[in-house]
PDB file of N, CA and C in Angstrom:
ATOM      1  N   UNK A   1      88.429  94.868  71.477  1.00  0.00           N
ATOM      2  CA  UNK A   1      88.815  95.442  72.744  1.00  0.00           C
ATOM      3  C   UNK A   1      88.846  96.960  72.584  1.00  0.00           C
ATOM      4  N   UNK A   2      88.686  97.647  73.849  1.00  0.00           N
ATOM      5  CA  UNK A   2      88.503  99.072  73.596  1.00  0.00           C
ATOM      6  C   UNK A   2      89.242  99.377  73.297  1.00  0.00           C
ATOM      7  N   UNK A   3      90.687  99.349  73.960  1.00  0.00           N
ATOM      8  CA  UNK A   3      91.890  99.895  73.129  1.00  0.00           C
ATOM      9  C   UNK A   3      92.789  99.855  72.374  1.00  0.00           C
ATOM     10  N   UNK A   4      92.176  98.685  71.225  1.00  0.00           N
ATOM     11  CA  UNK A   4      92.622  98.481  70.142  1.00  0.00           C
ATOM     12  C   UNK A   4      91.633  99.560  69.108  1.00  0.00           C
ATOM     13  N   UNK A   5      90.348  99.640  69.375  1.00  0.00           N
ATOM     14  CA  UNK A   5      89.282 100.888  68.890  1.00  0.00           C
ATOM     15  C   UNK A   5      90.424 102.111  69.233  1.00  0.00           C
ATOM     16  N   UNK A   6      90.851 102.609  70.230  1.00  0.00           N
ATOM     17  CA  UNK A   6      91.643 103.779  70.962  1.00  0.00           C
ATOM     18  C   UNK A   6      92.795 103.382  69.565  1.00  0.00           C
ATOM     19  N   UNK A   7      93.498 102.773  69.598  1.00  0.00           N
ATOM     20  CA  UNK A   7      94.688 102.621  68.347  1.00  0.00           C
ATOM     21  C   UNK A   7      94.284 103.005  66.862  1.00  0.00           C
ATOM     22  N   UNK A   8      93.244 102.336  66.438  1.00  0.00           N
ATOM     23  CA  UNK A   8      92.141 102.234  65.547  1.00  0.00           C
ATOM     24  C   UNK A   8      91.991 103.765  65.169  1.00  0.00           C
ATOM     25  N   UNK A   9      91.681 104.603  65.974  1.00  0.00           N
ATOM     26  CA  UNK A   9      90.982 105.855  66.055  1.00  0.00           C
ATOM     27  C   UNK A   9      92.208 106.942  66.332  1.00  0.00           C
ATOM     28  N   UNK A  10      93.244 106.443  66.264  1.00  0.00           N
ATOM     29  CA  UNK A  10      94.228 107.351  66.517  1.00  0.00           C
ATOM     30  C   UNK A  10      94.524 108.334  67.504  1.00  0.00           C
ATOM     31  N   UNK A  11      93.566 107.834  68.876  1.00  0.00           N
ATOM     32  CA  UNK A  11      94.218 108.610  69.943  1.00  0.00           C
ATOM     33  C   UNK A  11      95.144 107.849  70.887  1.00  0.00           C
ATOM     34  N   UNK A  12      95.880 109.182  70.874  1.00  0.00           N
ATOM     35  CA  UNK A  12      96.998 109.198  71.462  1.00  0.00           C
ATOM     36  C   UNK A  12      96.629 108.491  72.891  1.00  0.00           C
ATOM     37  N   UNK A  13      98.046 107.645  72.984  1.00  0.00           N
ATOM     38  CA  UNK A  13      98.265 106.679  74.395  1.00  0.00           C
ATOM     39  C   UNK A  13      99.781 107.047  75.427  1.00  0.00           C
ATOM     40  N   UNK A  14      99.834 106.878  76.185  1.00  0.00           N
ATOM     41  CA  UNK A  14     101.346 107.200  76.936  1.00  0.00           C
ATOM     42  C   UNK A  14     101.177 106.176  77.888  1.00  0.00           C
ATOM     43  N   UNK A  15     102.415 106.561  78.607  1.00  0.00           N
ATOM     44  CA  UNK A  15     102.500 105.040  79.873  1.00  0.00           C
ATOM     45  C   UNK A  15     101.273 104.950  80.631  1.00  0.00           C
ATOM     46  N   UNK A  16     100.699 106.218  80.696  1.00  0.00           N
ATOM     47  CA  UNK A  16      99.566 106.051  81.923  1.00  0.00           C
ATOM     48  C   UNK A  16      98.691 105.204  81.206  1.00  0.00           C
ATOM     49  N   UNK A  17      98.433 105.407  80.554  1.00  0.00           N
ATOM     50  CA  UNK A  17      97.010 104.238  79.408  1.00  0.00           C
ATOM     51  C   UNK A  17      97.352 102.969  79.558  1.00  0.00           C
ATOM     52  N   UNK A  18      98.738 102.780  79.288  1.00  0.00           N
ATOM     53  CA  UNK A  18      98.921 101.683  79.365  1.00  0.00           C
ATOM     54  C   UNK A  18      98.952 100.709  81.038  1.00  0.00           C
ATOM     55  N   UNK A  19      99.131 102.148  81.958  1.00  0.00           N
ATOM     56  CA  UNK A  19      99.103 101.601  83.043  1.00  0.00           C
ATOM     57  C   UNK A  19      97.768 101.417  83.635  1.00  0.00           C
ATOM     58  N   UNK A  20      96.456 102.092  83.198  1.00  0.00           N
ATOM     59  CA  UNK A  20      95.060 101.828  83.325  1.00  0.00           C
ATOM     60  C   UNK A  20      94.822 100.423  82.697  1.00  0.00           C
ATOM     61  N   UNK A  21      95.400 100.452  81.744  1.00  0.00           N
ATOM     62  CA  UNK A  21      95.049  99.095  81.135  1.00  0.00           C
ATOM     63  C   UNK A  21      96.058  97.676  81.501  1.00  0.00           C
ATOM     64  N   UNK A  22      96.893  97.648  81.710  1.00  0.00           N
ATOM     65  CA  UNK A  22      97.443  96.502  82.462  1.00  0.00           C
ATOM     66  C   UNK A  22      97.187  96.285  84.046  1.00  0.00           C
ATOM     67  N   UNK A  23      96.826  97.721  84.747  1.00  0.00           N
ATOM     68  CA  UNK A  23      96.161  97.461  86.004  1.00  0.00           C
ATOM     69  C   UNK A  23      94.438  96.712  85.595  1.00  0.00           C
ATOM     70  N   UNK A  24      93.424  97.195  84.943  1.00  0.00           N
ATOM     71  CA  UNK A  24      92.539  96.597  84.647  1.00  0.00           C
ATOM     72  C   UNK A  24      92.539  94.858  84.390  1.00  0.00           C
ATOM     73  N   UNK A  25      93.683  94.766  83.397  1.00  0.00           N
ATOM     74  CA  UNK A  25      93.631  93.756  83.087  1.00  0.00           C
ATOM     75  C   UNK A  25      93.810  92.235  83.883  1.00  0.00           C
ATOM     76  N   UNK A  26      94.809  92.634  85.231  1.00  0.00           N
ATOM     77  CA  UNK A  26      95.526  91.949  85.977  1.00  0.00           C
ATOM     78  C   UNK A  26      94.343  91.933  86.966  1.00  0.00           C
ATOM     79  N   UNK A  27      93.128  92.755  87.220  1.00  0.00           N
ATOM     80  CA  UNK A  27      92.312  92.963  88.149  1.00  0.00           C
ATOM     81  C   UNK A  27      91.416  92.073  87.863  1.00  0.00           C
ATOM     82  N   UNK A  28      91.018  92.267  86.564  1.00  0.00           N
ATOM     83  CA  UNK A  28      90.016  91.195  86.002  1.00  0.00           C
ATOM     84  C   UNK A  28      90.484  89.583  85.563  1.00  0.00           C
ATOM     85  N   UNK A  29      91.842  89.648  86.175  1.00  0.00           N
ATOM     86  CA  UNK A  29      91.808  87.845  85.838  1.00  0.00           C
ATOM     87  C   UNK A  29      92.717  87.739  84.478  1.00  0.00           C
ATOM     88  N   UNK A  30      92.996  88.559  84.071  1.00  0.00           N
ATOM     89  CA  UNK A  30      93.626  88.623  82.551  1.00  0.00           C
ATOM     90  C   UNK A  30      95.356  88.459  82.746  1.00  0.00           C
ATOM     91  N   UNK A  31      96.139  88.376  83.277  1.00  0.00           N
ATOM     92  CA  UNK A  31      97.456  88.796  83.929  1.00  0.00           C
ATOM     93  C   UNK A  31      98.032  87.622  83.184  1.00  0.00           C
ATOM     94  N   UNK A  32      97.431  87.164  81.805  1.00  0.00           N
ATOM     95  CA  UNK A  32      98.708  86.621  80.444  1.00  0.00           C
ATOM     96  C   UNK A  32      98.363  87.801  79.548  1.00  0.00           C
ATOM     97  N   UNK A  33      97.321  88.650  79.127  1.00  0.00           N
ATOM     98  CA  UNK A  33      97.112  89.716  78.726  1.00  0.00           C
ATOM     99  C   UNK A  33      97.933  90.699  79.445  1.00  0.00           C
ATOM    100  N   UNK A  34      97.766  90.970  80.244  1.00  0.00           N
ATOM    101  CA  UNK A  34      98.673  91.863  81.000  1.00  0.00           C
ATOM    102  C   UNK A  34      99.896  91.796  80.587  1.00  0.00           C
ATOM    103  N   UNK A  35     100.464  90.369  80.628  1.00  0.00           N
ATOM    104  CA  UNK A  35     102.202  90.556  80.791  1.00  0.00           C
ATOM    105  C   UNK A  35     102.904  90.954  79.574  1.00  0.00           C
ATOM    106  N   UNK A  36     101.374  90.557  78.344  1.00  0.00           N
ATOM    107  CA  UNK A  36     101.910  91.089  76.828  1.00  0.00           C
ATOM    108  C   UNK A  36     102.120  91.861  76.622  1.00  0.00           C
ATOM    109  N   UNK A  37     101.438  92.597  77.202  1.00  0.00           N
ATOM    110  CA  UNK A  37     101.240  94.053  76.661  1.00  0.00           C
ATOM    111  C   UNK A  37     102.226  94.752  77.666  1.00  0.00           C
ATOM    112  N   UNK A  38     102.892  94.495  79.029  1.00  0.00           N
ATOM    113  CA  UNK A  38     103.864  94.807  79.324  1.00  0.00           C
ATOM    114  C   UNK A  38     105.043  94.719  79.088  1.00  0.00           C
ATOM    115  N   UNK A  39     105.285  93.204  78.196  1.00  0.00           N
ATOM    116  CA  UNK A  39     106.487  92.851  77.286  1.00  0.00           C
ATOM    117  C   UNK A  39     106.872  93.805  75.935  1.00  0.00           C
ATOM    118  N   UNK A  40     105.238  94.295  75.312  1.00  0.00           N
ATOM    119  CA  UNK A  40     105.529  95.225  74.199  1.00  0.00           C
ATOM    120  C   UNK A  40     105.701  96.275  74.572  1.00  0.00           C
ATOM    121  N   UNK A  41     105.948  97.037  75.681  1.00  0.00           N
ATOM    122  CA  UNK A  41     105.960  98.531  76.018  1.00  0.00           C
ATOM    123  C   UNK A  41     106.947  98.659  75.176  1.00  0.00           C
ATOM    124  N   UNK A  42     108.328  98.063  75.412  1.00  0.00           N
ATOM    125  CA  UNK A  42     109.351  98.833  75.012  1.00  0.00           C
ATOM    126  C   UNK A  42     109.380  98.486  73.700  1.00  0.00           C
ATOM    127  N   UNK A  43     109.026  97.063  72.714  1.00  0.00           N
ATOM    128  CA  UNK A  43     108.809  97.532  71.127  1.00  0.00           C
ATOM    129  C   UNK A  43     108.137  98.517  70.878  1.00  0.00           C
ATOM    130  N   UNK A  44     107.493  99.211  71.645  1.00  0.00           N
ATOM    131  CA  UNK A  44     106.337 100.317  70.770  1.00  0.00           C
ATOM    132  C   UNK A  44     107.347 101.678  71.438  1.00  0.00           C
ATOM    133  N   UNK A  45     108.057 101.830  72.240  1.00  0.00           N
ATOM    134  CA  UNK A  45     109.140 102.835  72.084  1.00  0.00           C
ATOM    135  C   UNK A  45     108.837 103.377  73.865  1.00  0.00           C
ATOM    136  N   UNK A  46     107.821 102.774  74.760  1.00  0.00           N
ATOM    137  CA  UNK A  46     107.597 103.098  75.490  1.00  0.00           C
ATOM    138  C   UNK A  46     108.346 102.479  76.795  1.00  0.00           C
ATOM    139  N   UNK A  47     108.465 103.269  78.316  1.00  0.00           N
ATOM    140  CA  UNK A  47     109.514 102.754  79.342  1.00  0.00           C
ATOM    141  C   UNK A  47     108.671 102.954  80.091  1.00  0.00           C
ATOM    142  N   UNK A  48     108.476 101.845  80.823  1.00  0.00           N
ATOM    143  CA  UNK A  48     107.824 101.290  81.885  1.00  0.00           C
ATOM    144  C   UNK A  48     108.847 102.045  82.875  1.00  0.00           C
ATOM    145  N   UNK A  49     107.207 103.129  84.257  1.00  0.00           N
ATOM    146  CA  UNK A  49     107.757 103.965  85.056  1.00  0.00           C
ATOM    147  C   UNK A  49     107.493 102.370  86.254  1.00  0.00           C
ATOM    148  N   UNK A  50     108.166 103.614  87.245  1.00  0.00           N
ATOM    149  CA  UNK A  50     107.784 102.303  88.828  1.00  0.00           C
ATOM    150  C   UNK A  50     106.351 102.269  89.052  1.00  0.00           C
ATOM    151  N   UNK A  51     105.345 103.049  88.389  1.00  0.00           N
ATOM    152  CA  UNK A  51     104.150 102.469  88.921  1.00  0.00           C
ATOM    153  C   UNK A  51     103.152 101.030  87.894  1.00  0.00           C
ATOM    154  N   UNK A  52     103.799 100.886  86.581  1.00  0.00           N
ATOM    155  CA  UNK A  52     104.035 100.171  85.773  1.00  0.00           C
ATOM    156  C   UNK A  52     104.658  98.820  85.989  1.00  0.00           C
ATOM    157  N   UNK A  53     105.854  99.121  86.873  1.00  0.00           N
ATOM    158  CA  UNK A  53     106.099  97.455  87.295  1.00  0.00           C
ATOM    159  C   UNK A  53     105.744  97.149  88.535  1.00  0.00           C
ATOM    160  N   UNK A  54     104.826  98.353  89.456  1.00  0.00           N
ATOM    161  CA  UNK A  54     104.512  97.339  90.652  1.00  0.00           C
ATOM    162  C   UNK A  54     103.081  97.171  90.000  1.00  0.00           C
ATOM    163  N   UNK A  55     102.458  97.422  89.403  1.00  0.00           N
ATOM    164  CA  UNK A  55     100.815  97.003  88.561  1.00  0.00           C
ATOM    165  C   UNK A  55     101.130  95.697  88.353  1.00  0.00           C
ATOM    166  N   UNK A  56     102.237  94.998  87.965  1.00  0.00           N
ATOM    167  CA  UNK A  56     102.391  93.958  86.842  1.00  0.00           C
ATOM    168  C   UNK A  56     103.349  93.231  88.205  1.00  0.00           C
ATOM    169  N   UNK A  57     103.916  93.340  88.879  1.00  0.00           N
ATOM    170  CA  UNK A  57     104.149  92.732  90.122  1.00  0.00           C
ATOM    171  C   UNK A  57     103.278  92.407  91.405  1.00  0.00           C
ATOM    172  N   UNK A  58     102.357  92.879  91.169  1.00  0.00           N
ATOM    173  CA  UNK A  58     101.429  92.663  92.235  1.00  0.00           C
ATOM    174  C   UNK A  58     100.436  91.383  91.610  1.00  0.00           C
ATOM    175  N   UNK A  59      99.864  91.787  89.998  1.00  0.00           N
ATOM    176  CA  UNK A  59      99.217  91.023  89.659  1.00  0.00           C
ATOM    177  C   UNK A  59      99.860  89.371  89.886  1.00  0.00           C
ATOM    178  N   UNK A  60     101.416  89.408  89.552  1.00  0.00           N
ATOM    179  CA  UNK A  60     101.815  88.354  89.549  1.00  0.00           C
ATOM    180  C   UNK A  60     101.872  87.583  91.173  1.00  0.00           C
ATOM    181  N   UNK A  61     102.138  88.470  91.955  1.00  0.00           N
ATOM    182  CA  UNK A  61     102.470  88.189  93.590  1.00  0.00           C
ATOM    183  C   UNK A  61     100.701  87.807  94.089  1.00  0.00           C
ATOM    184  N   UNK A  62      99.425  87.960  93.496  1.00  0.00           N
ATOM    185  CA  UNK A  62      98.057  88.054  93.614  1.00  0.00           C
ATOM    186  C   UNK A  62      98.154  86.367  92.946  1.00  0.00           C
ATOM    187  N   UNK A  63      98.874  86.188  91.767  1.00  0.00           N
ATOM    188  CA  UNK A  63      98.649  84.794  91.677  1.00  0.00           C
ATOM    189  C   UNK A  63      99.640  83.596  91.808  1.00  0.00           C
ATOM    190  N   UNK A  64     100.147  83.920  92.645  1.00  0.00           N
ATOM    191  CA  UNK A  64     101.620  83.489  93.535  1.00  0.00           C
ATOM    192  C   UNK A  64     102.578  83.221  92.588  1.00  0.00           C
ATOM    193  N   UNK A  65     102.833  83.892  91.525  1.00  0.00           N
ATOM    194  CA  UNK A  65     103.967  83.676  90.621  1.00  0.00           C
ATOM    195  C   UNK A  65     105.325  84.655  91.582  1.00  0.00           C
ATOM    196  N   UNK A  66     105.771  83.750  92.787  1.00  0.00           N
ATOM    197  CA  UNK A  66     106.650  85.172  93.508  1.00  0.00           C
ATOM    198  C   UNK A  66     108.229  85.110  92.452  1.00  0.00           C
ATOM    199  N   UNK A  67     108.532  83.971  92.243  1.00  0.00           N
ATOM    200  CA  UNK A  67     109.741  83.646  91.218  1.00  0.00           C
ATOM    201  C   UNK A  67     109.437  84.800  90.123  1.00  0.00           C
ATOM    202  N   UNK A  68     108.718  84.971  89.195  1.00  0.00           N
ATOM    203  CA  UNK A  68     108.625  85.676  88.237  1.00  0.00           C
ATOM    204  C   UNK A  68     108.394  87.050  88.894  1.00  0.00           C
ATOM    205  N   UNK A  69     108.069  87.308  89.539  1.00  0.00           N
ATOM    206  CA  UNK A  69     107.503  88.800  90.567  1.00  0.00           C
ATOM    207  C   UNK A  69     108.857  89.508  91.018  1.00  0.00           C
ATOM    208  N   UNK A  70     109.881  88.612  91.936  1.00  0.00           N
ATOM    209  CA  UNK A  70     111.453  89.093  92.185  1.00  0.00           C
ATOM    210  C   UNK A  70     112.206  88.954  90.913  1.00  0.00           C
ATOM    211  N   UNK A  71     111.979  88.273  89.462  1.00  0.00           N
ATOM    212  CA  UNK A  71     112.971  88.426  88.644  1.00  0.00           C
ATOM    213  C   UNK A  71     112.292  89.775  87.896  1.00  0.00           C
ATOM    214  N   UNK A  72     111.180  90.050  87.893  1.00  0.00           N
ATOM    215  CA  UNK A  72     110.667  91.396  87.550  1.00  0.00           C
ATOM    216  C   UNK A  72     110.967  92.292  88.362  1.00  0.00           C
ATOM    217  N   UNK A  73     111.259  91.874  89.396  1.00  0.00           N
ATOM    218  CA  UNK A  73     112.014  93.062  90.603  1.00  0.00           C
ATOM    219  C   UNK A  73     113.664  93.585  89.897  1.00  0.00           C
ATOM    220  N   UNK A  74     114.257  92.165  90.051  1.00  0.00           N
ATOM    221  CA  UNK A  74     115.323  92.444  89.869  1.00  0.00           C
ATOM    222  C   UNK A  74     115.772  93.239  88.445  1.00  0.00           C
ATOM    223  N   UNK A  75     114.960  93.194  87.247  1.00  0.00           N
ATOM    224  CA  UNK A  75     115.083  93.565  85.954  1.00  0.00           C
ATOM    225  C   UNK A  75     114.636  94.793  85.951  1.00  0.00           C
ATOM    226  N   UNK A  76     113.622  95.260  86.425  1.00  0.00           N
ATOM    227  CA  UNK A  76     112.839  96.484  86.815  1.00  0.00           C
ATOM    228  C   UNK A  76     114.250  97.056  87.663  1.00  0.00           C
ATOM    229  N   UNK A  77     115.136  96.953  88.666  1.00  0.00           N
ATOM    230  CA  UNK A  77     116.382  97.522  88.719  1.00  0.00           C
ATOM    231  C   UNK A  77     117.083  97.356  87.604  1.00  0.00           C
ATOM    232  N   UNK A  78     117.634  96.361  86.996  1.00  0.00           N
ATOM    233  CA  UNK A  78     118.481  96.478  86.005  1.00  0.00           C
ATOM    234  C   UNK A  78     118.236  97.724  84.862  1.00  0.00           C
ATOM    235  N   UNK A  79     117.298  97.822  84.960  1.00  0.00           N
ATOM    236  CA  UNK A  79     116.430  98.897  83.781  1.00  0.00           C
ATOM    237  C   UNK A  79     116.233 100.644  84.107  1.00  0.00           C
ATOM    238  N   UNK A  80     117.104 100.479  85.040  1.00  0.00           N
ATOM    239  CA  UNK A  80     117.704 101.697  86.035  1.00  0.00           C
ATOM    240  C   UNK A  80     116.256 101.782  86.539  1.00  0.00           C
ATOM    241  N   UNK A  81     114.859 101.273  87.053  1.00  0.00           N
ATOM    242  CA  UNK A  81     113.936 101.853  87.704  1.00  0.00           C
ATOM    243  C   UNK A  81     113.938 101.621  88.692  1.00  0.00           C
ATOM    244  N   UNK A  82     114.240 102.239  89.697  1.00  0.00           N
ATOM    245  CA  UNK A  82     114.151 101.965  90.987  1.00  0.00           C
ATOM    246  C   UNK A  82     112.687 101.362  91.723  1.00  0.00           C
ATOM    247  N   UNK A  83     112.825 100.430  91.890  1.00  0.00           N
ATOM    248  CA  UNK A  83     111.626 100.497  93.349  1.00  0.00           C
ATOM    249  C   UNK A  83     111.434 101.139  94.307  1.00  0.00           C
ATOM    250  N   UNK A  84     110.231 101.144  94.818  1.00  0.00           N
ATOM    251  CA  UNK A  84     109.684 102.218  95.905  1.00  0.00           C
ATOM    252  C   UNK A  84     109.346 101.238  96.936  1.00  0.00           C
ATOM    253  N   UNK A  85     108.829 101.830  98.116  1.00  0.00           N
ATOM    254  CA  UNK A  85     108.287 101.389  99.569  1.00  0.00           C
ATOM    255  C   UNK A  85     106.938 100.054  98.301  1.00  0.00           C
ATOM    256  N   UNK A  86     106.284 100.784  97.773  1.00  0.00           N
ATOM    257  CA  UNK A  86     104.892 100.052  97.625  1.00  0.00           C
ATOM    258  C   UNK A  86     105.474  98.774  96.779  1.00  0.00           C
ATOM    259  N   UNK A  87     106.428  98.570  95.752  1.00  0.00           N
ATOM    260  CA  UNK A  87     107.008  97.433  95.364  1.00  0.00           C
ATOM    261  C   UNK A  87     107.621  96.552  96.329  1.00  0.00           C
ATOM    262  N   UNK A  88     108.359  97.295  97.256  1.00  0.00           N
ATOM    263  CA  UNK A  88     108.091  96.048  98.315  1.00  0.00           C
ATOM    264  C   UNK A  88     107.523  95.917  98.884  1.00  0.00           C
ATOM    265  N   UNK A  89     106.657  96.161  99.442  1.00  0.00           N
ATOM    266  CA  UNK A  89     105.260  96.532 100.099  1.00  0.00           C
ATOM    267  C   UNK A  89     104.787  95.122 100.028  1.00  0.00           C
ATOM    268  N   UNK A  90     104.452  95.309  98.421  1.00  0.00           N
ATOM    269  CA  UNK A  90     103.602  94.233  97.876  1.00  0.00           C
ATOM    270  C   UNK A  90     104.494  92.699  97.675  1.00  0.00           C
ATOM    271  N   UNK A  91     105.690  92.643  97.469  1.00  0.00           N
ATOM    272  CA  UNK A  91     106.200  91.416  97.022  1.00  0.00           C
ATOM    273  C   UNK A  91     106.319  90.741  98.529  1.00  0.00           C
ATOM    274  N   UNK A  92     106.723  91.313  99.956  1.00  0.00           N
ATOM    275  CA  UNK A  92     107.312  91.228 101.246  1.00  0.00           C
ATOM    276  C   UNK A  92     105.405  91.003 101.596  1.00  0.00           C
ATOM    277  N   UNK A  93     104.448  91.727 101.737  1.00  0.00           N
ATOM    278  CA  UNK A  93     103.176  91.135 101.999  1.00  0.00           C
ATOM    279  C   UNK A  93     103.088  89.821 101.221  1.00  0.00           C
ATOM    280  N   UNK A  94     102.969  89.478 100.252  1.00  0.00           N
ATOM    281  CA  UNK A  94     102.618  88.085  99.338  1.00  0.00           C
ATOM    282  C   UNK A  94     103.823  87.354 100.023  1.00  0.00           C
ATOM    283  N   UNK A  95     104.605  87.389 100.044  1.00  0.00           N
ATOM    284  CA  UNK A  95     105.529  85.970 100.793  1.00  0.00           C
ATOM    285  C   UNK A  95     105.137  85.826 101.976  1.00  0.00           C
ATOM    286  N   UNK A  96     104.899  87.025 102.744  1.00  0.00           N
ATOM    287  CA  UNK A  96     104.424  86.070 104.233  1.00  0.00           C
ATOM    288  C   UNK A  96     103.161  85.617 104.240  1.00  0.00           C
ATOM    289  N   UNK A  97     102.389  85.897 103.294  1.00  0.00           N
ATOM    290  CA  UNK A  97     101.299  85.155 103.537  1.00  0.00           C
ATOM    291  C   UNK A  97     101.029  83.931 102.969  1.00  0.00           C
ATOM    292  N   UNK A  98     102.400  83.855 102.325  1.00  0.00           N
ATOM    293  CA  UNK A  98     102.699  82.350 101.754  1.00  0.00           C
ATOM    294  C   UNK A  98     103.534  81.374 102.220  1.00  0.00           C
ATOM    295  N   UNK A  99     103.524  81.890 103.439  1.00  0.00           N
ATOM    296  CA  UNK A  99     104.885  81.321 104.506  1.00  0.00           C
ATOM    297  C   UNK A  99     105.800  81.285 104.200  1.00  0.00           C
ATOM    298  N   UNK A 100     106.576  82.007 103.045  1.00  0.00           N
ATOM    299  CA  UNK A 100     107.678  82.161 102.233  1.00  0.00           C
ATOM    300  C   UNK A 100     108.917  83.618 103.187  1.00  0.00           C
ATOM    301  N   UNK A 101     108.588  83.344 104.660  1.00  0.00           N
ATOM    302  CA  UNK A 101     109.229  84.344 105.637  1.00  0.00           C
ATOM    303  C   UNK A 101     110.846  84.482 105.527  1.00  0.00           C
ATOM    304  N   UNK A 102     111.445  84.008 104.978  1.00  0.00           N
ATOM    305  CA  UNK A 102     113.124  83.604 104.895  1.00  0.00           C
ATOM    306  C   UNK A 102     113.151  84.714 103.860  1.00  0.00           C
ATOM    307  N   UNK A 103     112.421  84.774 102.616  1.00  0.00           N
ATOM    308  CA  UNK A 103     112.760  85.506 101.293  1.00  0.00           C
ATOM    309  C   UNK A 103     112.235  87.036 101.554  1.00  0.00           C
ATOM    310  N   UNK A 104     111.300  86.922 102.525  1.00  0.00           N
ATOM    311  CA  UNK A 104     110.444  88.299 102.780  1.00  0.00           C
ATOM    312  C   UNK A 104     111.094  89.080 103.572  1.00  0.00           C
ATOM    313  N   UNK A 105     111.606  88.170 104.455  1.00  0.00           N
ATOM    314  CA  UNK A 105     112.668  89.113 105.581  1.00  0.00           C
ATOM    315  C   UNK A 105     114.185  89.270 105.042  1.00  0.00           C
ATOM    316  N   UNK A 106     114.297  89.037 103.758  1.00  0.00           N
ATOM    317  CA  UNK A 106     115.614  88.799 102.845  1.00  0.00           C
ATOM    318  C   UNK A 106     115.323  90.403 102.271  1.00  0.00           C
ATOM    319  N   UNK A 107     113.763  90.623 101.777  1.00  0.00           N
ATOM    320  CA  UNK A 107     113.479  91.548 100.713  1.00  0.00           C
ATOM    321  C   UNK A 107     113.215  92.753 101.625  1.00  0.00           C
ATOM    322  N   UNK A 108     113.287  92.766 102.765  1.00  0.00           N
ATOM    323  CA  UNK A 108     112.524  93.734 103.971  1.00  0.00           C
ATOM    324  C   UNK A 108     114.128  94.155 104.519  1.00  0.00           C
ATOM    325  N   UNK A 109     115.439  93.551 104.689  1.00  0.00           N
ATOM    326  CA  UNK A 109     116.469  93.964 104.991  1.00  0.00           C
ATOM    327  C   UNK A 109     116.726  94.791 103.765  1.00  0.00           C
ATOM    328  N   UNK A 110     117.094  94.545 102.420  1.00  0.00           N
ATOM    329  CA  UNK A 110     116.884  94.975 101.347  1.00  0.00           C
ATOM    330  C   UNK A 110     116.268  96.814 101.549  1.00  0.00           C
ATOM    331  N   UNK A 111     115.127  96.307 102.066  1.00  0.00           N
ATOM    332  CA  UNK A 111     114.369  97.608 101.770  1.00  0.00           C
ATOM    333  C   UNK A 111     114.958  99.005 102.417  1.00  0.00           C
ATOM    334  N   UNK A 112     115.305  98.298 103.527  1.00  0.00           N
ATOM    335  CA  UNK A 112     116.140  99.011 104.716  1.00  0.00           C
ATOM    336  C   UNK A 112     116.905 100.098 104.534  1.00  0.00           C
ATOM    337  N   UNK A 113     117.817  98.413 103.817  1.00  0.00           N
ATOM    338  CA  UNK A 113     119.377  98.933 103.414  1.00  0.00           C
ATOM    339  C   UNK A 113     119.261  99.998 102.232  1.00  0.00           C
ATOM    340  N   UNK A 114     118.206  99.860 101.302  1.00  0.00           N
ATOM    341  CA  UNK A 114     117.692 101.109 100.420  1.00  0.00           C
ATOM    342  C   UNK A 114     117.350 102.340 101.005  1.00  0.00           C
ATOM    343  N   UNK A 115     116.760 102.517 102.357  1.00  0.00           N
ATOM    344  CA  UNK A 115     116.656 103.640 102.758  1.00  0.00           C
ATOM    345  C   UNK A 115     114.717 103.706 102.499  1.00  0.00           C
ATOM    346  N   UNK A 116     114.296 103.262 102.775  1.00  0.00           N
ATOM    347  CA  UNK A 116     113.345 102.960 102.077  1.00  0.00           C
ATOM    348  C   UNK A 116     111.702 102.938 103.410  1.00  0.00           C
ATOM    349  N   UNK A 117     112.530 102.546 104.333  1.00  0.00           N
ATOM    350  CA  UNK A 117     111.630 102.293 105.663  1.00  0.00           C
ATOM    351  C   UNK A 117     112.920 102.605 106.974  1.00  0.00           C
ATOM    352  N   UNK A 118     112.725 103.462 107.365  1.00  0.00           N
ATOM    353  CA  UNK A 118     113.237 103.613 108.877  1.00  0.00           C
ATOM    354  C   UNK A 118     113.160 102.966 110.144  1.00  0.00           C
TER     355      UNK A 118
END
């Protein structure tokens, strides 16, 4: 894989690399690759920003994992990162189009009450 060559070769990586590459990965169908390499951020010393967990929340909400998608919501807060408009964006689009409207309009009051949408 290329960016094990990139490790290999000793150039330098930061969150964004990693966020090219777990967005890639989740794009192309890979999103058990993805979640690894989002699980190791923080062994390798690195902190997943908010554009990092909506990459890896979307992929999951793209393959209707919404259970694992809101407990990545909710941990992604626990982890002091706040969510933005586009994290819910994306989790509140994937439930209604899964007729899952009770949890979406649960996550859309939510958003509100964050200040988040006017």
């Amino acid at each position: 894989m290329l960016f094990n060559q990139m490790i290999e070769c000793a150039i330098d990586t930061d969150i964004f690399t990693y966020n090219i590459l777990i967005d890639g990965l989740c794009k192309g169908g890979r999103l058990i690759d993805a979640k690894e390499i989002f699980q190791d951020l923080s062994v390798k010393g690195y902190r997943p920003n908010v554009r990092t967990y909506n990459i890896i929340i979307n992929g999951l909400c793209k393959e209707g994992l919404f259970e694992e998608a809101l407990a990545l919501l909710s941990k992604m807060e626990g982890n002091g990162c706040l969510p933005d408009a586009v994290t819910f964006e994306t989790v509140i689009r994937a439930l209604f189009e899964k007729d899952e409207n009770d949890m979406a309009e649960k996550l859309l009051r939510k958003m509100v009450a964050g200040g988040l949408l006017n």
